[in-house]
N, C-alpha and C. Protein backbone atom coordinates (compact mmCIF):
# COMPACT_ATOMS: atom_id res chain seq x y z
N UNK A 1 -13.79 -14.56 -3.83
CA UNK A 1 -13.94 -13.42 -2.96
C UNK A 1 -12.57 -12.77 -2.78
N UNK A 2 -12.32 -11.44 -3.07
CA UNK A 2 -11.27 -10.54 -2.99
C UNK A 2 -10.68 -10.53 -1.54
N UNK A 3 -9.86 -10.57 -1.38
CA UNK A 3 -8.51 -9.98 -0.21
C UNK A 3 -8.69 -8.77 0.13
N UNK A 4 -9.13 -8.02 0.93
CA UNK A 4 -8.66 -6.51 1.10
C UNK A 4 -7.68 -5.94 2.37
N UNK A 5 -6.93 -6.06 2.43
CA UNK A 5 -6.09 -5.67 3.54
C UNK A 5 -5.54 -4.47 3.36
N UNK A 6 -6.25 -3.52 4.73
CA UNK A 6 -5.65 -2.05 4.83
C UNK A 6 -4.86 -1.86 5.77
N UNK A 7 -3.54 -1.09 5.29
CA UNK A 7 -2.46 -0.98 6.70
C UNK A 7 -2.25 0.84 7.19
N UNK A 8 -2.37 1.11 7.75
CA UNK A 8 -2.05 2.61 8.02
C UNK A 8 -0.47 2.70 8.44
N UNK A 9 -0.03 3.23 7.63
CA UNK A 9 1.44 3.57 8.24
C UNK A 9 1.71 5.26 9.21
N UNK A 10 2.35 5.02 10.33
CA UNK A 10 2.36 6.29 11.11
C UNK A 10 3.59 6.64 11.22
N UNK A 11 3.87 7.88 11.42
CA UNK A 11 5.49 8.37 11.72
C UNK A 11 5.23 9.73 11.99
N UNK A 12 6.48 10.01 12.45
CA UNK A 12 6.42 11.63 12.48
C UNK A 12 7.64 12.43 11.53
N UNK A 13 7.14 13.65 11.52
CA UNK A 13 8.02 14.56 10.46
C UNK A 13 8.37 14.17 8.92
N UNK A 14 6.63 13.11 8.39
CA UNK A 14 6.60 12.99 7.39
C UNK A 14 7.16 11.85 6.99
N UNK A 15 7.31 10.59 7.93
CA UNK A 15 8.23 9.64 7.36
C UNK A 15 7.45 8.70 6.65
N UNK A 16 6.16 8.88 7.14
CA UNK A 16 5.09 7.69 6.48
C UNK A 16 5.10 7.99 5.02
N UNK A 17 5.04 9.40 5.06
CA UNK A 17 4.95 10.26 3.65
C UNK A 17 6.07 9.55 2.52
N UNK A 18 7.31 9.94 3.42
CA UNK A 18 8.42 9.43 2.79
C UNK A 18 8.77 7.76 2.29
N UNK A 19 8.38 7.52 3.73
CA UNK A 19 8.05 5.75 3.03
C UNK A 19 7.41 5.73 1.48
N UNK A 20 6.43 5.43 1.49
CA UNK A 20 5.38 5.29 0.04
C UNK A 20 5.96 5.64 -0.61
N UNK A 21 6.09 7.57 -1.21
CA UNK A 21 6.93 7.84 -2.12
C UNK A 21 8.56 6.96 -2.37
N UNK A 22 8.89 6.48 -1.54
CA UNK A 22 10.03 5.45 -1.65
C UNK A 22 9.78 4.02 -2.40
N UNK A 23 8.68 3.69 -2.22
CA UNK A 23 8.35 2.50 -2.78
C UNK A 23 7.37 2.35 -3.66
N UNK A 24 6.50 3.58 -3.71
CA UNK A 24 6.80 4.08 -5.20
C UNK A 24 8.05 4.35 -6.41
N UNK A 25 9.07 5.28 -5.90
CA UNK A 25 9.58 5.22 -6.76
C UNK A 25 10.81 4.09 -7.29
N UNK A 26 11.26 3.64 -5.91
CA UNK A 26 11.79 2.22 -5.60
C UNK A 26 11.50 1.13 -7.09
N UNK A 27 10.15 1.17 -7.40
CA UNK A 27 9.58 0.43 -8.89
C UNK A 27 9.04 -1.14 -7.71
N UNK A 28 8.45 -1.10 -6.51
CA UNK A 28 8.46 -2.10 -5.49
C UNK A 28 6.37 -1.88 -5.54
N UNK A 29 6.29 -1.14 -5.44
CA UNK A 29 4.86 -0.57 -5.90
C UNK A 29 4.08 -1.42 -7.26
N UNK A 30 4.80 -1.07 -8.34
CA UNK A 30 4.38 -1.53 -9.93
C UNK A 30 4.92 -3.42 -9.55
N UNK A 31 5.58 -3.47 -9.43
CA UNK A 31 6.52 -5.28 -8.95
C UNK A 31 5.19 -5.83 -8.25
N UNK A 32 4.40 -4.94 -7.39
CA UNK A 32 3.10 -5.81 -6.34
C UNK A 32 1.73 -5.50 -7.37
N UNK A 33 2.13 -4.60 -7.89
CA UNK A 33 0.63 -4.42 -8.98
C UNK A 33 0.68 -5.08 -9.77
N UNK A 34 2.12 -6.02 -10.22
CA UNK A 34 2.17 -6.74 -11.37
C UNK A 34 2.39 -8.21 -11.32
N UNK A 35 1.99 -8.46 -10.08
CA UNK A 35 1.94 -10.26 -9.02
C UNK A 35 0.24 -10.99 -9.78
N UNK A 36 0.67 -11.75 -10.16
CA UNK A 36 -0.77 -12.80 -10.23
C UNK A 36 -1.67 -12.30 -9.07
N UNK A 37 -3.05 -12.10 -9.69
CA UNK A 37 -4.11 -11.88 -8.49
C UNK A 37 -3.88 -10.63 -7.79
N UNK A 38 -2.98 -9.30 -7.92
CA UNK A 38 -3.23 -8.26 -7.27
C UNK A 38 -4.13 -7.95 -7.99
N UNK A 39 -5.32 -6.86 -7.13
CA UNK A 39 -6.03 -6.47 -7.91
C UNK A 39 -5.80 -4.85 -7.60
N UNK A 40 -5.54 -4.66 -6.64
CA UNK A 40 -5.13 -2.87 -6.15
C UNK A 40 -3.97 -2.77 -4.83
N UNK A 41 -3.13 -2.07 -5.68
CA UNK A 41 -2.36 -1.74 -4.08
C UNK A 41 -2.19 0.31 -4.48
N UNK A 42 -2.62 0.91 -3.70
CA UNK A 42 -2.15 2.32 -3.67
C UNK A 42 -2.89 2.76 -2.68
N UNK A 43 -1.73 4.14 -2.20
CA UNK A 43 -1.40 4.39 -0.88
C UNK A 43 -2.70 5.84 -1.13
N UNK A 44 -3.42 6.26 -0.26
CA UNK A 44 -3.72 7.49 0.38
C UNK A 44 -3.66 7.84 1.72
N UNK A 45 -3.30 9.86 1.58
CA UNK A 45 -2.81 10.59 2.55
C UNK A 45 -4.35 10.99 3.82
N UNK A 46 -4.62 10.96 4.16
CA UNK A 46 -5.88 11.40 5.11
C UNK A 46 -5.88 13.16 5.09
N UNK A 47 -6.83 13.53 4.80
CA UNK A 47 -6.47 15.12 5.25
C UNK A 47 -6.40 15.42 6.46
N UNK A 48 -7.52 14.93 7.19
CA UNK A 48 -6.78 15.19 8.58
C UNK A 48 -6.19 14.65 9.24
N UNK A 49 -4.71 14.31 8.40
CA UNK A 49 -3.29 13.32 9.79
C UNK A 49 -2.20 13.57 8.56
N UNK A 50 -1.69 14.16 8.97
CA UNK A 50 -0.10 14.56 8.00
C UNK A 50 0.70 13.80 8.44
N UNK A 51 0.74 12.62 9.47
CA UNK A 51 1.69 11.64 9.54
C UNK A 51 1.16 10.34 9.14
N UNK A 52 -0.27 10.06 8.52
CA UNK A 52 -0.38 8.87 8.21
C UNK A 52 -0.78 8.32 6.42
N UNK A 53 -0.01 7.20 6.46
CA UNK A 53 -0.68 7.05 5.40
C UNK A 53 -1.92 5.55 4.88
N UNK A 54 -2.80 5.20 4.61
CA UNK A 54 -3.05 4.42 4.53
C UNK A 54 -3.09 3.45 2.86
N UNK A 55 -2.60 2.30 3.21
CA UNK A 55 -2.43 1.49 2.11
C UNK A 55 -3.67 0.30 1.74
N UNK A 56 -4.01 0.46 0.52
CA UNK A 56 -5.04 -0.55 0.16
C UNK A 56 -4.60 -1.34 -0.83
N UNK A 57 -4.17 -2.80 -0.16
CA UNK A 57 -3.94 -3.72 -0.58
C UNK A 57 -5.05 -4.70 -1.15
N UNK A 58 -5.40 -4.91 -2.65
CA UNK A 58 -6.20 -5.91 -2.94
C UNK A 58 -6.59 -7.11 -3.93
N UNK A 59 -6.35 -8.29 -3.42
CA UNK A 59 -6.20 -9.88 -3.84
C UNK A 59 -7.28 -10.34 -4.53
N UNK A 60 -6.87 -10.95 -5.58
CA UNK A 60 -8.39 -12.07 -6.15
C UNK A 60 -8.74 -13.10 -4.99
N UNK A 61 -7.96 -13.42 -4.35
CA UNK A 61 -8.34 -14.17 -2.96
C UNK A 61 -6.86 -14.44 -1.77
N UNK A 62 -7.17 -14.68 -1.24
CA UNK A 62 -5.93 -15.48 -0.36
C UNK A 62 -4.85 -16.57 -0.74
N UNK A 63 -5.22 -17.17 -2.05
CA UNK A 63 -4.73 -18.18 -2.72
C UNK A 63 -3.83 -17.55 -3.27
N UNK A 64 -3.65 -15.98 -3.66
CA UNK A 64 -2.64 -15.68 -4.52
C UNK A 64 -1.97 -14.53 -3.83
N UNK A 65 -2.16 -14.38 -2.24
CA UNK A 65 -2.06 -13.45 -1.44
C UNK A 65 -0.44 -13.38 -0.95
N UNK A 66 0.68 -12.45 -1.74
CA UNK A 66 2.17 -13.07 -1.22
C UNK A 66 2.54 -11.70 -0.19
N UNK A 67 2.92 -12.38 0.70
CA UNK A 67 3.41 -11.58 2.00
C UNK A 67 4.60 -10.60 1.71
């Protein structure tokens, strides 16, 4: 059974925004997509909330789940 852990990141004047694109381009993004047992990590913007972003994190299970 898969892992799914969703985190919403909040800020103002776009910092959530800025986060992600940071760790996206950081190469910290591809490094967690490329861990034993990830099965999805990528971020979406909400249309309605320009300060949040939410992240979907997802595991082949908890066994391979690294913090």
């Amino acid at each position: 059974m898969s892992l799914i852990i969703n985190i919403y990141y909040t800020g103002e004047n776009g910092l959530a925004k800025k986060f992600a694109k940071e760790m996206i381009s950081s190469g910290i993004v591809e490094r967690v997509r490329a861990e034993e047992g990830n099965e999805r990590y990528n971020y979406f913007f909400p249309m309605d909330d320009e300060e949040t972003v939410l992240l979907i994190d997802r595991w082949k299970d908890s066994e391979v789940f690294v913090v």
